[in-house]
C-alpha atoms as a PDB file:
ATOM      1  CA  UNK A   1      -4.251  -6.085 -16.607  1.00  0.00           C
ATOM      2  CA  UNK A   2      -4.364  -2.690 -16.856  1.00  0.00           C
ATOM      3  CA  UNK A   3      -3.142   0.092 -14.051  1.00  0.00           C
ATOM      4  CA  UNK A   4      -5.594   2.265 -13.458  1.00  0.00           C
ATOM      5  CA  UNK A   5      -6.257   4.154 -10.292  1.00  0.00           C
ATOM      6  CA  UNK A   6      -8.203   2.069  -7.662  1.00  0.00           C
ATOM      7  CA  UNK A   7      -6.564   4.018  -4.555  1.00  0.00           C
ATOM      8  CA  UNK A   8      -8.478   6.910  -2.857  1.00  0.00           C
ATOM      9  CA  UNK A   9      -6.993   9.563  -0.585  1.00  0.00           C
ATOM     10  CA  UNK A  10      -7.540   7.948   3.026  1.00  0.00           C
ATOM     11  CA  UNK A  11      -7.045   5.006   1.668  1.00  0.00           C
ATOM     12  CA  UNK A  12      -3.271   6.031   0.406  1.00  0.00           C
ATOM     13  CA  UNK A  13      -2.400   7.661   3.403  1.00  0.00           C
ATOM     14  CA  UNK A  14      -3.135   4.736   5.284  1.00  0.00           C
ATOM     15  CA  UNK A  15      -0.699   2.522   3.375  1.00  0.00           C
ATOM     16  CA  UNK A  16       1.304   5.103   3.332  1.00  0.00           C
ATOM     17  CA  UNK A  17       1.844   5.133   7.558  1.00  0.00           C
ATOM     18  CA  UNK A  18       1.403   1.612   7.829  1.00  0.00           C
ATOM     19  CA  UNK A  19       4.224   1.180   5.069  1.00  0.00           C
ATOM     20  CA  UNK A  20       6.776   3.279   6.625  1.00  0.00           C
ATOM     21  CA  UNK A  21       5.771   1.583  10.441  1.00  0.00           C
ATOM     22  CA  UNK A  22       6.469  -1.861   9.315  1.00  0.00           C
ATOM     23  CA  UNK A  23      10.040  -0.462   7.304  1.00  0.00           C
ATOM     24  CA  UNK A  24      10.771   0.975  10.462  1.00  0.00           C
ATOM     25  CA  UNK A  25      10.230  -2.286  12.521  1.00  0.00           C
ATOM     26  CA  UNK A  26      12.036  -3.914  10.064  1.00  0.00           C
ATOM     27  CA  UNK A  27      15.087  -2.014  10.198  1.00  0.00           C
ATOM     28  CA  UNK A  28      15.527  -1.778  13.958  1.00  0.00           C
ATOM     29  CA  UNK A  29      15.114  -5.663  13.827  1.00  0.00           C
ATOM     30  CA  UNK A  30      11.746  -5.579  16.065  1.00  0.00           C
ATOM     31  CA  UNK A  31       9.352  -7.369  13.334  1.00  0.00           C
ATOM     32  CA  UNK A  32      12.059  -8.734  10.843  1.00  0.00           C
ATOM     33  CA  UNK A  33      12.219  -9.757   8.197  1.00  0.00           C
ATOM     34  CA  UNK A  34       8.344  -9.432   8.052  1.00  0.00           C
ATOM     35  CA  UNK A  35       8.586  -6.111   8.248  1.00  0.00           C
ATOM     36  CA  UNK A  36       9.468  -5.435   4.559  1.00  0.00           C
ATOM     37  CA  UNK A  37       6.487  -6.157   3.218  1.00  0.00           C
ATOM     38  CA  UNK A  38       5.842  -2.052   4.287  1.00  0.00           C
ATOM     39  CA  UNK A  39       7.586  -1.328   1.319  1.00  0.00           C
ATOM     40  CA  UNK A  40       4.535  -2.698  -0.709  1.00  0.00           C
ATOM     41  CA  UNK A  41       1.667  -1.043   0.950  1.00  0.00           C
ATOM     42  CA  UNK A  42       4.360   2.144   0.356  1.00  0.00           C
ATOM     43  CA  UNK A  43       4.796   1.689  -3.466  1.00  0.00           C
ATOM     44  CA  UNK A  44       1.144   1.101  -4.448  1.00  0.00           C
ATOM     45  CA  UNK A  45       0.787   4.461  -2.050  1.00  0.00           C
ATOM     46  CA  UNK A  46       2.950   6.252  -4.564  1.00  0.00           C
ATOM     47  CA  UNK A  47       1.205   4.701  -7.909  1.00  0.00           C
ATOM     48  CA  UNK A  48      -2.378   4.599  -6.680  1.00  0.00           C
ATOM     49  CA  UNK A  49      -2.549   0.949  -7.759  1.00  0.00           C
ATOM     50  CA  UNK A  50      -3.525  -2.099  -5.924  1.00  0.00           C
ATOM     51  CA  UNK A  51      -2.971  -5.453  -7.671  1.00  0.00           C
ATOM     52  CA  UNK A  52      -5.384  -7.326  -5.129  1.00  0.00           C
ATOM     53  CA  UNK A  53      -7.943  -4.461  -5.555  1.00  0.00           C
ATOM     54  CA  UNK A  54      -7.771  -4.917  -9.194  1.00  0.00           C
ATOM     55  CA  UNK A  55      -8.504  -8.788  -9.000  1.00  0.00           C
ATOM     56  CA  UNK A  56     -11.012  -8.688  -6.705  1.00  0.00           C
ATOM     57  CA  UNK A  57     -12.695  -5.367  -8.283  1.00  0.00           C
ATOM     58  CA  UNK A  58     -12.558  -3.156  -5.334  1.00  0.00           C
ATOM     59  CA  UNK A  59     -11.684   0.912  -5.803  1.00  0.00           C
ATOM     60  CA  UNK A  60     -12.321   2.910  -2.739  1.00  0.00           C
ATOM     61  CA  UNK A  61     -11.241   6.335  -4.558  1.00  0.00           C
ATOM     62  CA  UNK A  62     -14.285   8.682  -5.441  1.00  0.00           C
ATOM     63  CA  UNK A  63     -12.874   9.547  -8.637  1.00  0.00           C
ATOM     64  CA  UNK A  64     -12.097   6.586 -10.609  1.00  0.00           C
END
């Protein structure tokens, strides 16, 4: 499989707040230990690369 972009903008951003909500949860110990699955959504933020998106063929960025 290869890593090639398949995240747009809004789309980034949006994992991006999500992610850090759910960390946040997490750590205060309101939505543990579920909460720590934020730090997915936050890393494919940061590398514009979703596995799922790959497998099912989906890219919502403009560019790509």
């Amino acid at each position: 499989m290869k890593f090639e972009t398949n995240l747009g903008s809004a789309d980034r951003m949006l994992r991006l707040v999500l992610g850090a909500a759910l960390i946040a949860l997490a750590v205060t110990g309101v939505f543990a230990p579920w909460g720590y699955v934020g730090a997915i959504f936050v890393a494919t933020a940061f590398v514009k690369f979703c596995p799922l998106y790959a497998i099912v063929g989906l890219k919502t960025c403009k560019e790509c």
